[in-house]
C-alpha atoms as a PDB file:
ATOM      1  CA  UNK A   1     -11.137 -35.531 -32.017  1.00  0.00           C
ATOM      2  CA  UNK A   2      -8.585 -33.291 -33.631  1.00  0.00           C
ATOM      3  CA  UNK A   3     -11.195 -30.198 -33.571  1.00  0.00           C
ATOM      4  CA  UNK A   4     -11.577 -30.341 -29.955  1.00  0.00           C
ATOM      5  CA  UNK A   5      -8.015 -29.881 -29.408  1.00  0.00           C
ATOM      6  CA  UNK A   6      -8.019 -26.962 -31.880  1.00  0.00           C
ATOM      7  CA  UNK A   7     -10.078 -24.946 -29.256  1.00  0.00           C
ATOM      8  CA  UNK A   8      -7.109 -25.662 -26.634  1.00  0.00           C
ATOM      9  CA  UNK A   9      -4.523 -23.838 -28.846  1.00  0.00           C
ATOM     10  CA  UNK A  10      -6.153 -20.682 -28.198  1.00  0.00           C
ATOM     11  CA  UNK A  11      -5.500 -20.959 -24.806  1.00  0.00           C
ATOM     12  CA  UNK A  12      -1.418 -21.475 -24.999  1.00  0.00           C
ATOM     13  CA  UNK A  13       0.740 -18.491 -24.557  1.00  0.00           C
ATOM     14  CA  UNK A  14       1.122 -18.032 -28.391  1.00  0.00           C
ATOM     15  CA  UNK A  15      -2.503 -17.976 -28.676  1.00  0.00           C
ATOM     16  CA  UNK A  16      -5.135 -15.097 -28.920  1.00  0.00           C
ATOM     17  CA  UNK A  17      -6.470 -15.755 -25.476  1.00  0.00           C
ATOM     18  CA  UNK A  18      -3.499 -16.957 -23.445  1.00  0.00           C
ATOM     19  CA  UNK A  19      -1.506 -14.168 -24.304  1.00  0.00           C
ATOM     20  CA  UNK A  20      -4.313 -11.621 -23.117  1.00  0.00           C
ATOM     21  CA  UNK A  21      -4.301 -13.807 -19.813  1.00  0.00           C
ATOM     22  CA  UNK A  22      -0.856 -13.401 -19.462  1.00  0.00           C
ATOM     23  CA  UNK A  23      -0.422 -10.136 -19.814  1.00  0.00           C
ATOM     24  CA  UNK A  24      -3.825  -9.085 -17.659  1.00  0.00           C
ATOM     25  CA  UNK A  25      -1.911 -11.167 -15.129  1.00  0.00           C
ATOM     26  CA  UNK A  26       1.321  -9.558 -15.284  1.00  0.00           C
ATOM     27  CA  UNK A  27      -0.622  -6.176 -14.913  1.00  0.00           C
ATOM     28  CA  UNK A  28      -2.491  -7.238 -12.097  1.00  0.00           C
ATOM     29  CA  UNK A  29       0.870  -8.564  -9.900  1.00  0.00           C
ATOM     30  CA  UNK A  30       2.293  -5.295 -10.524  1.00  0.00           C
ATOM     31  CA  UNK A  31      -0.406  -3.523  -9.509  1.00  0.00           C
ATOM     32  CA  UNK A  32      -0.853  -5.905  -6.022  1.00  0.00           C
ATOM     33  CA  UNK A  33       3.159  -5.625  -6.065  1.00  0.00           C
ATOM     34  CA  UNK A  34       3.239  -1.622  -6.180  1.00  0.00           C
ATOM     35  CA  UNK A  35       0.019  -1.468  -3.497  1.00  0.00           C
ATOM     36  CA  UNK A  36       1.053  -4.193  -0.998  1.00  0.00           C
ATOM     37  CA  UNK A  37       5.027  -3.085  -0.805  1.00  0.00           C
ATOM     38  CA  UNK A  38       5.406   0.563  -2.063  1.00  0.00           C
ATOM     39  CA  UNK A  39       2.474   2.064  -0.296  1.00  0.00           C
ATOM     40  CA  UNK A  40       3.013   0.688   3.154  1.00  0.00           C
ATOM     41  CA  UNK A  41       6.010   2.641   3.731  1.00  0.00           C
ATOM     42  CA  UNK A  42       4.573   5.646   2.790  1.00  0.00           C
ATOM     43  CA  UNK A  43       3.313   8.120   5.460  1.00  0.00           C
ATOM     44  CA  UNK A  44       0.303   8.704   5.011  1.00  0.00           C
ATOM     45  CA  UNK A  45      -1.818   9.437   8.142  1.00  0.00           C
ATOM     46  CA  UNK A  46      -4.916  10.680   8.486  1.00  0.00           C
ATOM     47  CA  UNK A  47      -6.234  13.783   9.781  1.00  0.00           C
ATOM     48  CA  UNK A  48      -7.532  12.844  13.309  1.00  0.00           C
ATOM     49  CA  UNK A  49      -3.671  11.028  13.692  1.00  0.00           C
ATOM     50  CA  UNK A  50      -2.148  14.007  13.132  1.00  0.00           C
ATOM     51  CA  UNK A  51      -4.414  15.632  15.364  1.00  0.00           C
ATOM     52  CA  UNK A  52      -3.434  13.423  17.738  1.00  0.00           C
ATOM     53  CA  UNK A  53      -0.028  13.109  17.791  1.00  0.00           C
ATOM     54  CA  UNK A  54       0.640  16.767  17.914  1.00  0.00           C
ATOM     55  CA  UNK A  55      -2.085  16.937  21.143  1.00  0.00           C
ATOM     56  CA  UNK A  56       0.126  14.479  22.818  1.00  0.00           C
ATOM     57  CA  UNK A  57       3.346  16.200  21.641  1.00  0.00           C
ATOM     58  CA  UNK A  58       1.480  19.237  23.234  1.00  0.00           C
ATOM     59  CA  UNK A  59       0.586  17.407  26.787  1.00  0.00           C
ATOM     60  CA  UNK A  60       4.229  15.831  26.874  1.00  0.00           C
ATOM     61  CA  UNK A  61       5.636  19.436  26.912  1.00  0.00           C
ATOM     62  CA  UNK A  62       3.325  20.928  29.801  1.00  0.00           C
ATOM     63  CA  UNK A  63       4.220  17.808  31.555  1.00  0.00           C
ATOM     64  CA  UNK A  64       7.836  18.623  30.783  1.00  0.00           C
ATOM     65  CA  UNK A  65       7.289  22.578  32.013  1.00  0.00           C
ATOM     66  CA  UNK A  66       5.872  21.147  35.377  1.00  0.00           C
ATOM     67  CA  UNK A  67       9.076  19.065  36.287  1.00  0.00           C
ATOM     68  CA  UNK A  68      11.204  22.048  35.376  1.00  0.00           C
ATOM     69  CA  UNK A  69       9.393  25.188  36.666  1.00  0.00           C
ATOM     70  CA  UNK A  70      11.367  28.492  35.803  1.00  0.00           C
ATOM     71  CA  UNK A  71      11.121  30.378  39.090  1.00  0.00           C
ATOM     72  CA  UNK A  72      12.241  33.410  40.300  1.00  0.00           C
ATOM     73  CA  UNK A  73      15.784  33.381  42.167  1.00  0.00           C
END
């Protein structure tokens, strides 16, 4: 009885194994901390957005230049 309980040490924090474990899982929330919270707010858009947006900044300001027509006075 008191060798299958021997195995279980390994497994504490103090042990071989548990302390790998922990610190595997400490790197692994940082990385899912750093990916899910730091690199939303980064702007990072693709090509085809950019694309896009500046084609619709483009149509907003003919749009724009019809309202206000420079003509000759």
């Amino acid at each position: 009885m008191k060798n299958s309980s021997a195995y279980i040490d390994y497994l504490s924090p103090t042990g071989l194994i548990g302390f790998w474990v922990l610190f595997i899982g400490l790197v692994f929330t940082g990385l899912m901390f750093y990916f899910v919270f730091f690199r939303f707010n980064e702007d990072d858009f693709s090509y085809k957005d950019r694309r896009r947006k500046k084609l619709e900044k483009e149509a907003q300001a003919r749009k724009i230049a019809k309202l206000y027509p420079k003509g000759k006075y």
